[in-house]
Each structure stands twice: as C-alpha cells, then as structure tokens.
Protein backbone atom coordinates (compact mmCIF):
# COMPACT_ATOMS: atom_id res chain seq x y z
CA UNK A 1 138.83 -186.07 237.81
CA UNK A 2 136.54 -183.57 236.01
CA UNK A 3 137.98 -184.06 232.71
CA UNK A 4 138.01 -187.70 233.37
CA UNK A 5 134.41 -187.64 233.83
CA UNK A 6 133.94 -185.53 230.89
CA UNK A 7 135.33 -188.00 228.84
CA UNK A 8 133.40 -190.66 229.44
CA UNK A 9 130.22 -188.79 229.26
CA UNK A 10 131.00 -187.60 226.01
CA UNK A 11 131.75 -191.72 224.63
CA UNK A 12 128.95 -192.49 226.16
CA UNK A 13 126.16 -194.38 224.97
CA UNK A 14 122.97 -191.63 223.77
CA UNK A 15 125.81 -189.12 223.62
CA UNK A 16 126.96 -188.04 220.02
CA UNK A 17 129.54 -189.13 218.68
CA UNK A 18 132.73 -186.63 218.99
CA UNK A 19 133.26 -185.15 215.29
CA UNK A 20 135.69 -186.84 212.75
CA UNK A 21 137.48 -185.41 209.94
CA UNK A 22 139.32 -186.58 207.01
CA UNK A 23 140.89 -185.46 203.77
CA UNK A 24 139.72 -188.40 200.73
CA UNK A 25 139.53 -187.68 197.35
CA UNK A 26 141.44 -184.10 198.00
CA UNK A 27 138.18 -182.92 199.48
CA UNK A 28 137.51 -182.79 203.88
CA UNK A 29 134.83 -184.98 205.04
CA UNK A 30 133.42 -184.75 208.65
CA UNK A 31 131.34 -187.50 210.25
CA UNK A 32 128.95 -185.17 211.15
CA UNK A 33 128.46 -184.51 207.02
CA UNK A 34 128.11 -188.12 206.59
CA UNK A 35 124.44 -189.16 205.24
CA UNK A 36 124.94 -192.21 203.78
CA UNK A 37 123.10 -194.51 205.89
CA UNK A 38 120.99 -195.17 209.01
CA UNK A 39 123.33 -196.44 210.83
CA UNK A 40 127.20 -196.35 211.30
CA UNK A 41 130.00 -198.36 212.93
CA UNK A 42 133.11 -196.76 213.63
CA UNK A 43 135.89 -199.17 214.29
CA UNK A 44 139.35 -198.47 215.11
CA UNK A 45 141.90 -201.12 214.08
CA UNK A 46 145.57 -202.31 213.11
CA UNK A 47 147.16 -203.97 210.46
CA UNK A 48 149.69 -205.15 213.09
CA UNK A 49 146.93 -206.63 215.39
CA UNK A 50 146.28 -210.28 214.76
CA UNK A 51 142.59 -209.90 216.59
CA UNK A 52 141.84 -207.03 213.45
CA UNK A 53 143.21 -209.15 210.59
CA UNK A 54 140.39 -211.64 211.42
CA UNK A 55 137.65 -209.88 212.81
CA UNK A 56 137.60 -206.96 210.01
CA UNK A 57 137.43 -209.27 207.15
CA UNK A 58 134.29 -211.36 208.93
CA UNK A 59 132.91 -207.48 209.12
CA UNK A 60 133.66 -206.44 205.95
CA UNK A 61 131.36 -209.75 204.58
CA UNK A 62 128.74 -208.91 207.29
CA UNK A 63 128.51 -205.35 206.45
CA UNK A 64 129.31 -205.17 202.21
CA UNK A 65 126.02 -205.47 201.07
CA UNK A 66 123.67 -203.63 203.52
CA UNK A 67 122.68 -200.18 202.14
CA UNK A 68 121.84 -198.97 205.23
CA UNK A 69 124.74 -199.33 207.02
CA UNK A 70 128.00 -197.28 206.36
CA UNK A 71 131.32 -198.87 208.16
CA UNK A 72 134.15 -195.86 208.96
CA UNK A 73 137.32 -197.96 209.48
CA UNK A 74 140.20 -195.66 210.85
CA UNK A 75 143.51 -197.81 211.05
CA UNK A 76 145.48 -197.13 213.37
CA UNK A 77 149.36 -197.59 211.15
CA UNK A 78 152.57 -196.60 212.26
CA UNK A 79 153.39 -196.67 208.53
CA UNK A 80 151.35 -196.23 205.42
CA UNK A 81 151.98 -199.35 204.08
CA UNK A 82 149.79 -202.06 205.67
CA UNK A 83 147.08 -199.67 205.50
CA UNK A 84 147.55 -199.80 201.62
CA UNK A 85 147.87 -203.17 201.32
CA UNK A 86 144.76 -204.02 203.28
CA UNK A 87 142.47 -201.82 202.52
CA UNK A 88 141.81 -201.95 198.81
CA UNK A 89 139.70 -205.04 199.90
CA UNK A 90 137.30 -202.71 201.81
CA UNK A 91 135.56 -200.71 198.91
CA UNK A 92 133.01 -199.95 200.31
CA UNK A 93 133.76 -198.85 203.16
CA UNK A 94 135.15 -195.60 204.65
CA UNK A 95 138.68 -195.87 205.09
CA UNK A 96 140.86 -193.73 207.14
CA UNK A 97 144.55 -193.80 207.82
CA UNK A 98 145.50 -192.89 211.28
CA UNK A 99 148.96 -192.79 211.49
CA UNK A 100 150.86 -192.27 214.79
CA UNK A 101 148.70 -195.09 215.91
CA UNK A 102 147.96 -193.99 219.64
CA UNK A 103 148.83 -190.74 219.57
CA UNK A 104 146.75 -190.14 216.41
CA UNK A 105 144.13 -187.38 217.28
CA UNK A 106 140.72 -189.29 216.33
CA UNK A 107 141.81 -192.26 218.49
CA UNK A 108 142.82 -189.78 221.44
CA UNK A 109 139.41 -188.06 220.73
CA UNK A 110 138.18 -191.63 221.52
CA UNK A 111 140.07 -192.83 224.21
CA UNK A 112 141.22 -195.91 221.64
CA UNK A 113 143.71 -198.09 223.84
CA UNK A 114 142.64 -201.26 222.36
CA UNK A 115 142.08 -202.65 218.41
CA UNK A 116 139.51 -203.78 217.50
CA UNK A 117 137.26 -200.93 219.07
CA UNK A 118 134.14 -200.57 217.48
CA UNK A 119 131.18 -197.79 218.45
CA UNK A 120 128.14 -198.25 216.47
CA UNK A 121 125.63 -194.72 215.38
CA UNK A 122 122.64 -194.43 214.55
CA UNK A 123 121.79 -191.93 211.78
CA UNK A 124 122.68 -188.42 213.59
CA UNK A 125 125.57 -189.97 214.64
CA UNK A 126 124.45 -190.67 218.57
CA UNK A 127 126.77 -193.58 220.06
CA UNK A 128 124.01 -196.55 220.35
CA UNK A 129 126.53 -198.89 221.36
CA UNK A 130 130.22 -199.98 222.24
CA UNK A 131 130.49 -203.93 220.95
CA UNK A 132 133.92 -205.47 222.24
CA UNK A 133 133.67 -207.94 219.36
CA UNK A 134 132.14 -208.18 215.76
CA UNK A 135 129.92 -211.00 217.17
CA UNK A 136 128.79 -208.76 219.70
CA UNK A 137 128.18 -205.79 216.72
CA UNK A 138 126.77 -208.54 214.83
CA UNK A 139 124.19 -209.27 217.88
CA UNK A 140 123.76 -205.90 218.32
CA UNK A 141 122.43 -205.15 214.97
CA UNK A 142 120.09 -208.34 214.44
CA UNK A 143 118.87 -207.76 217.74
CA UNK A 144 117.95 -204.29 217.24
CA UNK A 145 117.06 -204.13 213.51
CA UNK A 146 119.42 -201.03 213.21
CA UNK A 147 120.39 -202.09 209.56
C-alpha cells in the first residue's frame, strides 16, 4: 500500500515529473536537461494503437509550430519498425523508442497502461496536468495560456 501511494504522489499533478533519459544523436539526454521550451507534453503512444494513429497526427499539427512548447513522444514498439516508419513525420518533436512496450522502464516509471497517455510540464518539468485526450490537452493549453 505504501509504495502504491508513493506512486501516485510522485505522478501527481504539482509533483515533478520522474526523470527521463535517452540516447539521440549518440549523446544521453535527460528530461530534466531539457530547456527548450516553457512548457512540455509527454505522451506515451503506439504505432499498433488505432486511438494514437489519429490523435498524434491532430497533435503533431496542433503543436509544430509553437516555439514554446516542446512535445516528448516515447512510443511504446514491440519492434523498431513502426516507430521508424512513423516518426520521420514528427521533426520536430522529441522522439523516443520504447521498446518492450509495457515493460519498457520510462512507461513503468509512469505507470503507462493505456496509449495515448499524455502528462503535460511546465518549464521545470512539474506535472501541470494529465489530459485523457488531445482535445482535452488542447483545452488545457488554450485555457491556461501555457504555450
């Protein structure tokens, strides 16, 4: 029960976000690095999930040209190669491959049971919010001005 309750304290909203890291480009990246923006969604998706293949691409257009906003998209791939077909479309985006799909450590870290999942940060990386949906990330950010 204590590590249960743990958890959810540390996903939870004004909590920051647990730490993320990466190898791109040959060189580690952490989330925690990360100053690129004001604020940040982190979503967790599939290329086998029907629900991702048409809510990222509505993201992707929502998010491309706001400079204040950075987009980390982990997918979550039992193989490599949907992840490489898909995500050459995302340029500007962060884009992470999480293989072993559930059992991958950064969606463990996060409790991910579910694609889409999206948590959106403000600029120190403190979870502001946990949309279900891109409309509700969408309503989230024109609601708050967090872009």
């Amino acid at each position: 029960l204590k590590d249960a309750i743990l958890t959810k304290i540390k996903l939870a909203v004004g909590s920051v976000a647990p730490e993320i890291s990466w190898k791109q480009d040959d060189k580690d990246k952490k989330l925690s690095e990360m100053n690129l923006a004001n604020t940040y969604i982190i979503v967790f998706w599939s290329t086998s999930c029907s629900h991702c293949l048409d809510e990222i691409p509505k993201l992707y257009e929502y998010t491309k040209n706001r400079s204040n906003l950075h987009v980390i998209a982990i997918a979550l791939e039992d193989k490599k190669e949907g992840f490489d077909k898909y995500t050459p479309e995302y340029t500007v985006w962060t884009n992470i491959l999480g293989l072993e799909k559930w059992e991958n450590p950064i969606a463990q870290t996060y409790e991910i049971n579910a694609t889409p999942s999206y948590f959106v940060l403000d600029k120190n990386k403190t979870i502001e919010a946990k949309p279900e949906f891109f409309e509700d990330v969408k309503a989230f950010l024109e609601n708050t001005g967090s872009f």
